[in-house]
N, C-alpha and C. Protein backbone atom coordinates (compact mmCIF):
# COMPACT_ATOMS: atom_id res chain seq x y z
N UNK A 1 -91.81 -93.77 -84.33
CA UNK A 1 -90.89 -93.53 -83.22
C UNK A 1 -89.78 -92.56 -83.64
N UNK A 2 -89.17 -92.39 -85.01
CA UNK A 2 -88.03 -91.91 -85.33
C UNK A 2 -88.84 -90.53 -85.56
N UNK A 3 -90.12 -90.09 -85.54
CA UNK A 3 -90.74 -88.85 -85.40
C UNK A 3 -90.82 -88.31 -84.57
N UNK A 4 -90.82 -89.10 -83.26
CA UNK A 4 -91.07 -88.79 -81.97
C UNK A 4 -89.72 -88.15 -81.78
N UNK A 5 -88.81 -89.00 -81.99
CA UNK A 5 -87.26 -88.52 -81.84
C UNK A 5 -86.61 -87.50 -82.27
N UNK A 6 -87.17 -87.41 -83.75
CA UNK A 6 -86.99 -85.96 -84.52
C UNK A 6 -87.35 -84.64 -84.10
N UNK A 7 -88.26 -84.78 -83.32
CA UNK A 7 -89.27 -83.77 -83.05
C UNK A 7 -90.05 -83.32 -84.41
N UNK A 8 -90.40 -84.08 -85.04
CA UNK A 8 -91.49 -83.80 -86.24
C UNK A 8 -92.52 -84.73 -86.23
N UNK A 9 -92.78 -85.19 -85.05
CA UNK A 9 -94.25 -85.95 -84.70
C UNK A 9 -95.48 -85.19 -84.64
N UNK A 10 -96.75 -85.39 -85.62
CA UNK A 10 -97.43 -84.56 -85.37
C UNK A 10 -99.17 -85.47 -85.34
N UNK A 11 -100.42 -85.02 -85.04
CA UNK A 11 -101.29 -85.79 -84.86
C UNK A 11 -101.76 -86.46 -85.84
N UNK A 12 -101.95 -87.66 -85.69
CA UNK A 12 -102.50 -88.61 -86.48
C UNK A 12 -103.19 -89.64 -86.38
N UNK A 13 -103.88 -90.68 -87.10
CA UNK A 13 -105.01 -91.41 -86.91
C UNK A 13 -104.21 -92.80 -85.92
N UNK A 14 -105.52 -93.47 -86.00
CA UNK A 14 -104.81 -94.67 -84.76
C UNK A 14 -104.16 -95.66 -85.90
N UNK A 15 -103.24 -95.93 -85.26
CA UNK A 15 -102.79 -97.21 -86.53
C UNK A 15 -102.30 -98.93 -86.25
N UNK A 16 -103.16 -99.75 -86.89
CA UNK A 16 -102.64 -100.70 -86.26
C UNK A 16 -101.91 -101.75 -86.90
N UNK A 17 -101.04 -102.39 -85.46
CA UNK A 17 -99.92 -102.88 -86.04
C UNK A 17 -100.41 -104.10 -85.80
N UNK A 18 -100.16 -105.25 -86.36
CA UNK A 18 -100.21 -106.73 -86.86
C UNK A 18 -99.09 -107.29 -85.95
N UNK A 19 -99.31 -108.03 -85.07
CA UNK A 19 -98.14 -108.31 -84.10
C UNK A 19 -98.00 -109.86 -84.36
N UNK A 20 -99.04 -110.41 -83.92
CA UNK A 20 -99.16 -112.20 -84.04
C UNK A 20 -100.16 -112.51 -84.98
N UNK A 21 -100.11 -113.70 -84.91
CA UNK A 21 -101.56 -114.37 -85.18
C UNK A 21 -102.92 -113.65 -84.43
N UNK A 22 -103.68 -113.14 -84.81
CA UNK A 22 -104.84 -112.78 -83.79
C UNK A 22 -104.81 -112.05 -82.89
N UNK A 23 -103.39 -110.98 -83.04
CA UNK A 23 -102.96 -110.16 -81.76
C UNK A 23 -102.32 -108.69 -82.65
N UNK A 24 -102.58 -107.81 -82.43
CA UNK A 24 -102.37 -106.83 -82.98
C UNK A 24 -101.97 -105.54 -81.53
N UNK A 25 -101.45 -104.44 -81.86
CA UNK A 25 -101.24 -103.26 -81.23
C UNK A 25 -101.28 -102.06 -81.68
N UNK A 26 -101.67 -100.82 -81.26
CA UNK A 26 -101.97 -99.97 -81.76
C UNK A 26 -101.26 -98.78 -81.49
N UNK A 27 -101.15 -97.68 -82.45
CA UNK A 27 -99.75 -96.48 -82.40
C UNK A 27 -100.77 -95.35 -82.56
N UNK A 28 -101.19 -94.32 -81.55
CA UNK A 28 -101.73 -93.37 -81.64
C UNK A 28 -100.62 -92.11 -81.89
N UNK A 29 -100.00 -91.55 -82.91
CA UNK A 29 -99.24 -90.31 -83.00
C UNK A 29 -99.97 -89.45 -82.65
N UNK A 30 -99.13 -88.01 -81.54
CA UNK A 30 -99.90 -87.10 -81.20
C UNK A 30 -98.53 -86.27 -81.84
N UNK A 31 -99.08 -84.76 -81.07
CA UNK A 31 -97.63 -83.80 -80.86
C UNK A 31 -96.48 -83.98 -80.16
N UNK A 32 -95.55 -84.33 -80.55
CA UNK A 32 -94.64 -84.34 -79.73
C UNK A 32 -94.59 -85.59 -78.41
N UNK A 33 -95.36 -86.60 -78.92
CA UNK A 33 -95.50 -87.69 -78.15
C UNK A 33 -96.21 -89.02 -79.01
N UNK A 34 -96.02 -90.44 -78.78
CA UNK A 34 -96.58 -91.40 -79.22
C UNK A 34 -97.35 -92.25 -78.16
N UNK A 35 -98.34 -92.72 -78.68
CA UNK A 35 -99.56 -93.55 -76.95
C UNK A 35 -99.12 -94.91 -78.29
N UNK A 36 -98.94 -96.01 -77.33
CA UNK A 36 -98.99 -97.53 -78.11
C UNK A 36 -99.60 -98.36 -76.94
N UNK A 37 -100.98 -98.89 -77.64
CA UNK A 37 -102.22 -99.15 -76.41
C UNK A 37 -101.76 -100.80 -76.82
N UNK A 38 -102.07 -101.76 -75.93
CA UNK A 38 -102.04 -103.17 -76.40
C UNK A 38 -103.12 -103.97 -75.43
N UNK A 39 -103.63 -104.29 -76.04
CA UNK A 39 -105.32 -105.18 -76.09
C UNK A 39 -105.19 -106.44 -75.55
N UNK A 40 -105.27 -106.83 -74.45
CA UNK A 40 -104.48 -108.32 -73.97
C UNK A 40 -105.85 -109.30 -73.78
N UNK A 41 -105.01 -110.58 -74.80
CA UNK A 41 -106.23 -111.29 -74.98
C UNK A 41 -105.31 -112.42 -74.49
N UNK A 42 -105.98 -113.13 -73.45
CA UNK A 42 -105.53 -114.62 -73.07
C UNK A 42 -106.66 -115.86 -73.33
N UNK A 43 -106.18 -116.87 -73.90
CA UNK A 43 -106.86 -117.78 -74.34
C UNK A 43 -107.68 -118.58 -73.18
N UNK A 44 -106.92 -118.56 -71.76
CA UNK A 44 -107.20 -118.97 -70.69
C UNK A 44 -107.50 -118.20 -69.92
N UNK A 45 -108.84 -118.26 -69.24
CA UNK A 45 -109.57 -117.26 -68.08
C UNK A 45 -108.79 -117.10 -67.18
N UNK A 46 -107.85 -118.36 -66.76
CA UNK A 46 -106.53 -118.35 -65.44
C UNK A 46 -106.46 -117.47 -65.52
N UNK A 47 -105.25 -117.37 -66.88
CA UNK A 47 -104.23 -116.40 -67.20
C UNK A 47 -104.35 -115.09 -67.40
N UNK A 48 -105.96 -114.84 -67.49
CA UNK A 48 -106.24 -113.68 -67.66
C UNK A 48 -106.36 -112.63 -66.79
N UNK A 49 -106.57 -113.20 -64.88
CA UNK A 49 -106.83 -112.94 -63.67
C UNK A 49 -105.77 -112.54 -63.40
N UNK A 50 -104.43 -113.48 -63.74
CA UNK A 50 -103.31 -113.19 -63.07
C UNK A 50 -102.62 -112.21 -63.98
N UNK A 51 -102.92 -111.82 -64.87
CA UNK A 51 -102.52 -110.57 -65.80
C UNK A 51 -102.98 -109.51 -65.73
N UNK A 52 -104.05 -109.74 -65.12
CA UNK A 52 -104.82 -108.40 -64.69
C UNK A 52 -104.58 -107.99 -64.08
N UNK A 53 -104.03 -108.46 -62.45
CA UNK A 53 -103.32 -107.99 -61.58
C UNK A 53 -101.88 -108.05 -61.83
N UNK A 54 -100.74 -108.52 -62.68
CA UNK A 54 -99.58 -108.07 -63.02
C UNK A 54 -99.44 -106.59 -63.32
N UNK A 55 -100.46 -106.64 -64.42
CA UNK A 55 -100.57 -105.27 -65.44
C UNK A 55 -100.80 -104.14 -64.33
N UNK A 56 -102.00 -104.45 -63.04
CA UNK A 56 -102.25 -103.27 -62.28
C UNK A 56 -100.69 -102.89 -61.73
N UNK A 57 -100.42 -103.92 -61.42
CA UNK A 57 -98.87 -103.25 -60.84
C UNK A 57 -97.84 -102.50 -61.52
N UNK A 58 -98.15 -102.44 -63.03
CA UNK A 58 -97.22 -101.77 -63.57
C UNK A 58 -97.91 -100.52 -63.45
N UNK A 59 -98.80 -99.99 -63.27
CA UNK A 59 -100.02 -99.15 -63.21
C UNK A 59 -99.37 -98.60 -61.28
N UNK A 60 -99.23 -99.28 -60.62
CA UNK A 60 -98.79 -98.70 -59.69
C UNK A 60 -97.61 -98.89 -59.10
N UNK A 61 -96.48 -98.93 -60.29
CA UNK A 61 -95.06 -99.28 -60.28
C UNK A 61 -94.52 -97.23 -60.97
N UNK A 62 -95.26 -96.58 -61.63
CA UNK A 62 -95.07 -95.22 -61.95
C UNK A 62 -94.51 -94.56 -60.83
N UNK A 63 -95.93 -95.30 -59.39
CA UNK A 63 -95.35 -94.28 -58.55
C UNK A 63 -94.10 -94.05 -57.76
N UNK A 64 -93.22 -94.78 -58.09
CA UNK A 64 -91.96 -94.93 -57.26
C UNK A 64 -91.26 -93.85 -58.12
N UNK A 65 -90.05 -93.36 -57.28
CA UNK A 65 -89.52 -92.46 -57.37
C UNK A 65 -88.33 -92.24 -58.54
N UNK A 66 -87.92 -93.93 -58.58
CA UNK A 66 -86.95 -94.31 -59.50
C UNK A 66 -87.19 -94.40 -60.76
N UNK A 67 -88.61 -94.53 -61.09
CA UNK A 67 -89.34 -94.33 -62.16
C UNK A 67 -89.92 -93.28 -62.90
N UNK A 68 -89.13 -92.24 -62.80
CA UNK A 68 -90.02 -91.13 -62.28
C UNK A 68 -89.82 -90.62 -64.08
N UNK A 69 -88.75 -91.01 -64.96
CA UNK A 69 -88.12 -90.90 -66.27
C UNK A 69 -89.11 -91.65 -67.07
N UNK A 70 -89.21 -92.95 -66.65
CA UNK A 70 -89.89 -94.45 -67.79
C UNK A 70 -90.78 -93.90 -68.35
N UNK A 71 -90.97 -94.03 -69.95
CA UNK A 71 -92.42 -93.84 -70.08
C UNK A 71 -93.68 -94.06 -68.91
N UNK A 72 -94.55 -93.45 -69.48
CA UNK A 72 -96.10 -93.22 -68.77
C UNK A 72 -97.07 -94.28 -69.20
N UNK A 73 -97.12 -95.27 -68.36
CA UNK A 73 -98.08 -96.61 -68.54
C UNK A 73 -99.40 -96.41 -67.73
N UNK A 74 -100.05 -96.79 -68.36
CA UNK A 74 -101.68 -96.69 -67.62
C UNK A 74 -102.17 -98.38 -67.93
N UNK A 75 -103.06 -98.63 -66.84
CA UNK A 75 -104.09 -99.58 -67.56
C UNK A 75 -105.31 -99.57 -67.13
N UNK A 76 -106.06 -100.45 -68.01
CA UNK A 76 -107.62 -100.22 -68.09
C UNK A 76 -108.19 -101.69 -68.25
N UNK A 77 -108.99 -101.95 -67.38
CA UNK A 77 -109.42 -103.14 -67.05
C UNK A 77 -110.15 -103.50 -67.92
N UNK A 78 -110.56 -104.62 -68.53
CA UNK A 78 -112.04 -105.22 -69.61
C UNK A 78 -112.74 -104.82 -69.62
N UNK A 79 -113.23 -103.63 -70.82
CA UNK A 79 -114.48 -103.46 -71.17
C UNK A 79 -114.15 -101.90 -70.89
N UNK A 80 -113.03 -101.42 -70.63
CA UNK A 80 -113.24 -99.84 -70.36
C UNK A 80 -111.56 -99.44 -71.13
N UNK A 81 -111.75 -99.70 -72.31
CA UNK A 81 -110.83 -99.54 -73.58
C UNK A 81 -110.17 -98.14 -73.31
N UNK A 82 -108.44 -97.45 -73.30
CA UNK A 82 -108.42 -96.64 -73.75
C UNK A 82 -109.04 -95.46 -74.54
N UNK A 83 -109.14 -93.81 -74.13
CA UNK A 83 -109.76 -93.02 -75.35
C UNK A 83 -108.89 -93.55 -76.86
N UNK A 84 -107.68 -93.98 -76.75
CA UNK A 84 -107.15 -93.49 -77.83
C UNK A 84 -107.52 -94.94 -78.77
N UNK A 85 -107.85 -95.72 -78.56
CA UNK A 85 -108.64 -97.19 -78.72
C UNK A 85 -110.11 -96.83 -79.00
N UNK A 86 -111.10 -95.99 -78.42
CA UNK A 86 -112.25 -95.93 -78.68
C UNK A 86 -112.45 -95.44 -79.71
N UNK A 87 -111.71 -94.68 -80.49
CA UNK A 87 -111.96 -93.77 -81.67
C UNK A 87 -111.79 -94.55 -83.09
N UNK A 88 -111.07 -95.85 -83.03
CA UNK A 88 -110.89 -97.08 -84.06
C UNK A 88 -110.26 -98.28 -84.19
N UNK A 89 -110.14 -98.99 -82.54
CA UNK A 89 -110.37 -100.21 -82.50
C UNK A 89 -110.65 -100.91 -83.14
N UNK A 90 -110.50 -102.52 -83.40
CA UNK A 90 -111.28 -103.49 -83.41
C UNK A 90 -112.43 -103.59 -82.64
N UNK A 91 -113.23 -104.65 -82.88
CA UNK A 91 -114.07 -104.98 -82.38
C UNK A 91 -113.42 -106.17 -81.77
N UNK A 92 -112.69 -106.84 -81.94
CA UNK A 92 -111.56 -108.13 -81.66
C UNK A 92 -111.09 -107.19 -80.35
N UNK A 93 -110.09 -106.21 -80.61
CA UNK A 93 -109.36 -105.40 -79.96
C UNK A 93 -110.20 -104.85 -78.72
N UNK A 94 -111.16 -104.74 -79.08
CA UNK A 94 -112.23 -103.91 -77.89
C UNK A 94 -112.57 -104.95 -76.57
N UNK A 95 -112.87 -106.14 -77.23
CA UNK A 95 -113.30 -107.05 -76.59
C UNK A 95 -111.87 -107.87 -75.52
N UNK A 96 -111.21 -107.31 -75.17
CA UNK A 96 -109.60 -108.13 -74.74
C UNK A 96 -110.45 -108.19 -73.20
N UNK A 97 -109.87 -109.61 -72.70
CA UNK A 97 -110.25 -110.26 -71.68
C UNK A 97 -109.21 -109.79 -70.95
N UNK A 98 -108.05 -109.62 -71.08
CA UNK A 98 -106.95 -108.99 -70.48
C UNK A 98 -106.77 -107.61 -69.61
N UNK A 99 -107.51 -106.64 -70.33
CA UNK A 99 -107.40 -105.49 -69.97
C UNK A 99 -106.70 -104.63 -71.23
N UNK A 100 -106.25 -103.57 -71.10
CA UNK A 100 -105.53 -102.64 -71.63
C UNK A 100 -104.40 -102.34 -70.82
N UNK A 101 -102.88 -101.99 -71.77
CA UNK A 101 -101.75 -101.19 -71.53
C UNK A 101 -101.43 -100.54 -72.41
N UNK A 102 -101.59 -98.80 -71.75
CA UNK A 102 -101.28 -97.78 -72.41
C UNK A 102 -99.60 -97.55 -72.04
N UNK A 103 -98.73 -96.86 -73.15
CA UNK A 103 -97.65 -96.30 -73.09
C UNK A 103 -97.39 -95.04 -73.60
N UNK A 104 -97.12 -94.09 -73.40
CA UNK A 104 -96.77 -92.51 -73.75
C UNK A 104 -95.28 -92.74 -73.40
N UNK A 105 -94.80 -92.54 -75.15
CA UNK A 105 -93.25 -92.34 -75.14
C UNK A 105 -92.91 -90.94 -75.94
N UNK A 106 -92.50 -90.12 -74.96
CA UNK A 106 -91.65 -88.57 -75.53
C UNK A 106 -90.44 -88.96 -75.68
N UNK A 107 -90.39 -87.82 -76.58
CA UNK A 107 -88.28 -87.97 -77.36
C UNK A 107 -87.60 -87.62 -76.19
N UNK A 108 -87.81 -88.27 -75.07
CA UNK A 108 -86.74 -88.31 -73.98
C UNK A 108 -86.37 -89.79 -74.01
N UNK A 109 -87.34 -90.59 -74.63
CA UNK A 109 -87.80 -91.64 -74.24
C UNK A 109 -86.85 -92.15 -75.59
N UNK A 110 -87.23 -91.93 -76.98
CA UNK A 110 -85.96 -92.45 -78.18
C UNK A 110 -85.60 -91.85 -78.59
N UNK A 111 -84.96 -90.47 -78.32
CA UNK A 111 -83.87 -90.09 -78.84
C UNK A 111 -82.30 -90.69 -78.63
N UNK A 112 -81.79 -90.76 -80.09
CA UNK A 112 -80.50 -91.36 -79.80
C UNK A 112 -80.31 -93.06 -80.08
N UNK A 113 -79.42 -93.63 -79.01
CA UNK A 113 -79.67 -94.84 -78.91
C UNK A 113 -80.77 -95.38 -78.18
N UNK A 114 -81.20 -94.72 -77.97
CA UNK A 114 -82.65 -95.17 -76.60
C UNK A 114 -83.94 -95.56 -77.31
N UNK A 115 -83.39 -95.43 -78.99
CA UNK A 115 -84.94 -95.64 -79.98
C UNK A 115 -85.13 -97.21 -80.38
N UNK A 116 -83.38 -97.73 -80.36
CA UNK A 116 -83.70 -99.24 -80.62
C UNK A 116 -84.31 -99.78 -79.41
N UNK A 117 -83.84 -99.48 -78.91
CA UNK A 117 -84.18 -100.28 -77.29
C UNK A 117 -85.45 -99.89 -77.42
N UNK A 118 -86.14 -98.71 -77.22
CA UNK A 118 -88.07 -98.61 -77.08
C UNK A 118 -88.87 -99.34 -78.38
N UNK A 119 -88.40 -99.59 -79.15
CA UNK A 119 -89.01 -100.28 -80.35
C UNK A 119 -89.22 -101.59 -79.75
N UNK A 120 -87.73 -102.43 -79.55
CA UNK A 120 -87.57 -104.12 -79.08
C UNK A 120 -88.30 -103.91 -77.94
N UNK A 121 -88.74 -102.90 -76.80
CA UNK A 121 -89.22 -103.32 -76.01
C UNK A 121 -90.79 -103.16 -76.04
N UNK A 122 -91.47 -102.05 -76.87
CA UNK A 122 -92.86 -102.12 -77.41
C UNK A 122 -93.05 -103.63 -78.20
N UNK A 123 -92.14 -103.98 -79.41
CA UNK A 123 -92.49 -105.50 -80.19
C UNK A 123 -92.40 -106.52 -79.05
N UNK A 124 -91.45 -106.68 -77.82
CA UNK A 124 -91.51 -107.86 -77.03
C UNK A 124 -92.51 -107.87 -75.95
N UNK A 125 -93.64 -106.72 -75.72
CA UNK A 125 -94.28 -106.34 -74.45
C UNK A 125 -94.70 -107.86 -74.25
N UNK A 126 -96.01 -107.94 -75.32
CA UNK A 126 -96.48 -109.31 -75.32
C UNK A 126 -95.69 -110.49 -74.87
N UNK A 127 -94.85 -111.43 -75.13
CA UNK A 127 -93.61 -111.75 -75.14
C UNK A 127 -92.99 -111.95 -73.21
N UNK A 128 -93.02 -111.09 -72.99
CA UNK A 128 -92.74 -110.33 -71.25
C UNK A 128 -93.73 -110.50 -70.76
N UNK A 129 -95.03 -110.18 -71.18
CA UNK A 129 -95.93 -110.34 -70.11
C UNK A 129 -96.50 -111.59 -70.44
N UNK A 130 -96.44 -112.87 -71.28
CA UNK A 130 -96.78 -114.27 -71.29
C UNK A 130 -95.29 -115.31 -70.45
N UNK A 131 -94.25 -114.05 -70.65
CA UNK A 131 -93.30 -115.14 -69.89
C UNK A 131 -93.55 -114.88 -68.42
N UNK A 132 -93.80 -114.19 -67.88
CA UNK A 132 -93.96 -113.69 -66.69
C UNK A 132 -95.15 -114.61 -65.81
N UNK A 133 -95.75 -114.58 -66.74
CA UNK A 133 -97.34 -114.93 -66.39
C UNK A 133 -97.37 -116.75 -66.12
N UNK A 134 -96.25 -117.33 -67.35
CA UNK A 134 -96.06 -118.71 -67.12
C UNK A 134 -95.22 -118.84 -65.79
N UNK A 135 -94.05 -117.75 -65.73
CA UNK A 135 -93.34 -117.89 -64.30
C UNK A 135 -94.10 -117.95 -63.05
N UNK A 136 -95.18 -116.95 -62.97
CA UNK A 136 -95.80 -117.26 -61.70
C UNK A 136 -96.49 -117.92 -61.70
N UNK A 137 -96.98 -118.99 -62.67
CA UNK A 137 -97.96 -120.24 -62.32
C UNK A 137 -96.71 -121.34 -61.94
N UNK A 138 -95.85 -121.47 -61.94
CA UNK A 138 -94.97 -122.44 -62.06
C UNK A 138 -94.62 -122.20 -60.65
N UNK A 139 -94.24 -120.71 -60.63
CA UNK A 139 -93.74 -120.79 -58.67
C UNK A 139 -94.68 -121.30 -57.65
N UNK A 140 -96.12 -120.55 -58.33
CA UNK A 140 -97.04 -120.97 -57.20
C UNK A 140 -97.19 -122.22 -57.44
N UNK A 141 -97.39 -123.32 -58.10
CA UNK A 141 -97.51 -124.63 -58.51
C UNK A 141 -96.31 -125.10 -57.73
N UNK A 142 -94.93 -124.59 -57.86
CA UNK A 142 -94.22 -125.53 -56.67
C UNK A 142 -94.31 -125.27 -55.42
N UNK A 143 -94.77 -124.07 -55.26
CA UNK A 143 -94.87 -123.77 -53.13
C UNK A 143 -96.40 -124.76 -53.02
N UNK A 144 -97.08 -124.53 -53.80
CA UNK A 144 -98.22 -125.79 -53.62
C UNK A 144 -97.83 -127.55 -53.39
N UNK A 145 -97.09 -127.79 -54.47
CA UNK A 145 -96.66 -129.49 -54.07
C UNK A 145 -95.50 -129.34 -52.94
N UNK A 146 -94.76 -128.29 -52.68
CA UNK A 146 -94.43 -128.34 -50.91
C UNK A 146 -95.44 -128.03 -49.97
N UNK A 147 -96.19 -127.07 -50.00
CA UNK A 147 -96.91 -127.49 -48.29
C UNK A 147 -97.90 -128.11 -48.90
N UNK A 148 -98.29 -128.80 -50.02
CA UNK A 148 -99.13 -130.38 -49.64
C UNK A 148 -98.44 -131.17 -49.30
N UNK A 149 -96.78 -131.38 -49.53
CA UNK A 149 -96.06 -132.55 -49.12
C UNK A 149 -95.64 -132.26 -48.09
N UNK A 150 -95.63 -130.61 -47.11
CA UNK A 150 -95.47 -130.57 -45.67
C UNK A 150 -96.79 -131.41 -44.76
N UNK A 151 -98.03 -130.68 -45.88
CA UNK A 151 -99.10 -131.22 -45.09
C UNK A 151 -99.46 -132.86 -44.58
N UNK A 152 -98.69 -133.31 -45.93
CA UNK A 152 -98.93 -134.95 -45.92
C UNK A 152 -97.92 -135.41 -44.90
N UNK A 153 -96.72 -134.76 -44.49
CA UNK A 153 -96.18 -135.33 -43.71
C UNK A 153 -96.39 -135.01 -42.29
N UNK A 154 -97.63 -134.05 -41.81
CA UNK A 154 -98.05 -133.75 -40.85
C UNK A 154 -99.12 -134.99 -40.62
N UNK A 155 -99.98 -135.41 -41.37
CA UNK A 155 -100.76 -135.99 -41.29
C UNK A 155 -100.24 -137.67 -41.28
N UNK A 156 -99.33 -138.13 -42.12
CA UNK A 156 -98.58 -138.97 -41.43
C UNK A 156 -98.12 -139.63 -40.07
N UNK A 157 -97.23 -138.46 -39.74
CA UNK A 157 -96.71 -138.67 -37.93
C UNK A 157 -98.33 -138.45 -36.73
N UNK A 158 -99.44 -138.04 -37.19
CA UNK A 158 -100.70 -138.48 -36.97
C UNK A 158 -101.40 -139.68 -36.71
N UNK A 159 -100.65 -140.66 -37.69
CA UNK A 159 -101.94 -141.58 -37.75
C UNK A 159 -101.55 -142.33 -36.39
N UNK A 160 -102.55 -143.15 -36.05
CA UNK A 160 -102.11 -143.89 -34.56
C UNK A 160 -101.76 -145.25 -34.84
N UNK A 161 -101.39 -146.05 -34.15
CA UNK A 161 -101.14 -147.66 -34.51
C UNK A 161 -102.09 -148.31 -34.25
N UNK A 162 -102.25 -149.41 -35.32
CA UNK A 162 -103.58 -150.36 -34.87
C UNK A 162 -103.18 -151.25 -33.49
N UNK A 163 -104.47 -151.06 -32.80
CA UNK A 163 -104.52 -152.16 -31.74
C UNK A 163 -104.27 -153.20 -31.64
N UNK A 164 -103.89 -154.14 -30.87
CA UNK A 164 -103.66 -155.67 -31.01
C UNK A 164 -102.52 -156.11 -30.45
N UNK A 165 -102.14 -157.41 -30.63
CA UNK A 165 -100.80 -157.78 -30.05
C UNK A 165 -99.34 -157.22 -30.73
N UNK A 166 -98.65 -156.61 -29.82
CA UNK A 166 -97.18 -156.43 -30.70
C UNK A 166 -96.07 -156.78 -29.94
N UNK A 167 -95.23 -157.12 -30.92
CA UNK A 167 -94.32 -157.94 -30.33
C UNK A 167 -93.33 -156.98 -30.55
N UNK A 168 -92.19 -156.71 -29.31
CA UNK A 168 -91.29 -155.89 -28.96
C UNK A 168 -90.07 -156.49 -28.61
N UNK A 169 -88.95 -155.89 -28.87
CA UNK A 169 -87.48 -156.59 -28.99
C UNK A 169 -86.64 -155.81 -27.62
N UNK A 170 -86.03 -157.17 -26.94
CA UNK A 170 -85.36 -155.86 -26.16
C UNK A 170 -84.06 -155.46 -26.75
N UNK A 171 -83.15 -154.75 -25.67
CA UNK A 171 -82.06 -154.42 -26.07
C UNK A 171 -81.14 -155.94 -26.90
N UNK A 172 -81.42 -157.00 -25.60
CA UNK A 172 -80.29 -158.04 -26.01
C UNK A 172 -81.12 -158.60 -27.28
N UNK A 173 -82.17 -158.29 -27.73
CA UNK A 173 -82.10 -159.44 -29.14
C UNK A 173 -83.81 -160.14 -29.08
N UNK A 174 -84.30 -160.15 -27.31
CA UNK A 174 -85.50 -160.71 -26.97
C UNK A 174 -86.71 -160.15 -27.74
N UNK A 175 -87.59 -161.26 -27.92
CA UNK A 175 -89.03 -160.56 -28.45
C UNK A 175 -90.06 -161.41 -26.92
N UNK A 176 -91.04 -160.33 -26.90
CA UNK A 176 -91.97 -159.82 -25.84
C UNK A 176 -92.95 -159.53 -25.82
N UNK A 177 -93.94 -160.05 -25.42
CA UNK A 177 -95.25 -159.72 -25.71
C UNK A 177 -96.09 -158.98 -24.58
N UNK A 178 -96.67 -157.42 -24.57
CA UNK A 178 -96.89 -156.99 -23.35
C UNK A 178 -98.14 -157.89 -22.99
N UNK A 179 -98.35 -157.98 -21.50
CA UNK A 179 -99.45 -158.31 -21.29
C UNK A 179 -100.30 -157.31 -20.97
N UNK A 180 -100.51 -156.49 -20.76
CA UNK A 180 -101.73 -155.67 -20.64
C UNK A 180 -102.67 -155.07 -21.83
N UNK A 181 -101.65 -155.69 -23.00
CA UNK A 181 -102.67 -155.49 -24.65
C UNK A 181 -103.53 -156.80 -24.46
N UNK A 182 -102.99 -158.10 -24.27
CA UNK A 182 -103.75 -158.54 -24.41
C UNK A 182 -105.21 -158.79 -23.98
N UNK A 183 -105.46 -158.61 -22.63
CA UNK A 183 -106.39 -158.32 -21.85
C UNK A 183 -107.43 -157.07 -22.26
N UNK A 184 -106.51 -156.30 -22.36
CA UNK A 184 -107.32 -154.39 -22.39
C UNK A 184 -107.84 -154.63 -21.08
N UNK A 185 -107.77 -154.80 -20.28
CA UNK A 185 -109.34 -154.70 -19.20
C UNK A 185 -108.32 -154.34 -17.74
N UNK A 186 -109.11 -154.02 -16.56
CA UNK A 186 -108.30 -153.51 -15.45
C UNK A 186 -109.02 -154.22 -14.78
N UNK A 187 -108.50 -154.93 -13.49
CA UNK A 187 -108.80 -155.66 -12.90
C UNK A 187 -108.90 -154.88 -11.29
N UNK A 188 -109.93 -154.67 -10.17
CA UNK A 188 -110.14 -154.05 -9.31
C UNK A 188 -110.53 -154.59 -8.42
N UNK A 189 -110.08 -155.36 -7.19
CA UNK A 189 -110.45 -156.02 -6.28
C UNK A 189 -111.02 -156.83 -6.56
N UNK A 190 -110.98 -157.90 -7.50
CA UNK A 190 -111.42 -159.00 -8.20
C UNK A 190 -112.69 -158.75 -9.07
N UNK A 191 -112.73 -157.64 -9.70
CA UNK A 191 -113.80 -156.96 -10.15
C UNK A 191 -112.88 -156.72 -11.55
N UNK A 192 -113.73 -157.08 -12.73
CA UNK A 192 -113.09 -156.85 -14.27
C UNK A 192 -113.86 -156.01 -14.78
N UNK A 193 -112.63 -155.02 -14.97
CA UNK A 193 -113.81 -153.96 -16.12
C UNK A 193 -113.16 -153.63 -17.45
N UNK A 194 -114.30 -153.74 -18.74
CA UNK A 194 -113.63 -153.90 -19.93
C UNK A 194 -112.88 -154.82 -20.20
N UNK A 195 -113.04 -156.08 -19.43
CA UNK A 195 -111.95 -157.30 -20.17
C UNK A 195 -112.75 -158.30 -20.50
C-alpha cells in the first residue's frame, strides 16, 4: 500500500495474505494501482445466500454518484474467481462458497492519512461483512416472531365459542340462562324443527 502511495508500485506476483484461521486474502500489485481479491467462505449455506446478495450490492452501490471517488469493487459469484485469483489461488481460495470481492485502490485512495484508514479497512472487510450478515438474520428473525405473533392474534379473535348453556350476568348482579340455547330448535305452528 505505501507503494501505491509512493508512486513506486510496480507489477508483481499475487500474494497471499494469512488473515484467520482458514481464511486468507490476496494483494495483486500492478502499476500504479493495487487489486486485494477476498475469497468468502461461510461455514453455513444460510449465510452464504445472504452474502451473496449483500456483496452484489456493493457491486451495484459504485453506481451512485456519491461514490464516484471509493475504490473500485467488483464481485464474482462461486465458481467464476477473479483474473487476478486465476493465475495463483488456492485451491481452498478457488473453491469460496461466498463469491469473490475485488478492490482496486490508486494513490488517491492512500496517499497521506488515507493509507491507515485503507489498510484497517482491507484487514476488517471480513469482520464487516460477518457483522452485517449476523445483523440481518437477527432483524429478519424479529419482524418474523412479530407477524407470527400478529398472526396468532388474528387467529385468536377467530375462534368461535363452544355451544351449550351459558350463563349471563345482568347489569344488577343477575345470572340468566337464555332459553333459546337450550332448545336450538324453532318452533312453527306447532311444528318443531331441529329440536
Amino acid at each position: 500500500f505505501a507503494a501505491v502511495a509512493n508512486g513506486s508500485c510496480v507489477a508483481g506476483p499475487l500474494v497471499p495474505v494469512p488473515h484467520r484461521h482458514a481464511q486468507e486474502f490476496y494483494l495483486k500489485p500492478q502499476a500504479e494501482q493495487i487489486a486485494v481479491v477476498f475469497p468468502m467462505h461461510f461455514a453455513d449455506a444460510k449465510d452464504a445466500v445472504i452474502a451473496q446478495t449483500f456483496l452484489a450490492m456493493f457491486n451495484e452501490a459504485k453506481r451512485q454518484p456519491a461514490l464516484s471517488t471509493a475504490p473500485t469493487c467488483s464481485y464474482s459469484k462461486p465458481g467464476a474467481p477473479p483474473l487476478e485469483l486465476q493465475e495463483g489461488g488456492s485451491a481452498q481460495s478457488l473453491a469460496a462458497n461466498g463469491g469473490f470481492v475485488s478492490f482496486v485502490l490508486f494513490k488517491r485512495h492512500v496517499e497521506g492519512a488515507k493509507l491507515e484508514t485503507a489498510v484497517w479497512n482491507m484487514l476488517s472487510f471480513y469482520a464487516f461483512i460477518s457483522f452485517h450478515i449476523k445483523c440481518s438474520k437477527a432483524f429478519w428473525h424479529s419482524r418474523m416472531r412479530l407477524r407470527t405473533d400478529s398472526l396468532l392474534q388474528v387467529l385468536n379473535r377467530a375462534k368461535k365459542e363452544p355451544f351449550g348453556k351459558k350463563e349471563k350476568k345482568t347489569a344488577s348482579g343477575r345470572t340468566f340462562v337464555r332459553k333459546d340455547q337450550e332448545g336450538a330448535g324453532l318452533t312453527l305452528g306447532g311444528l318443531s324443527i331441529g329440536g
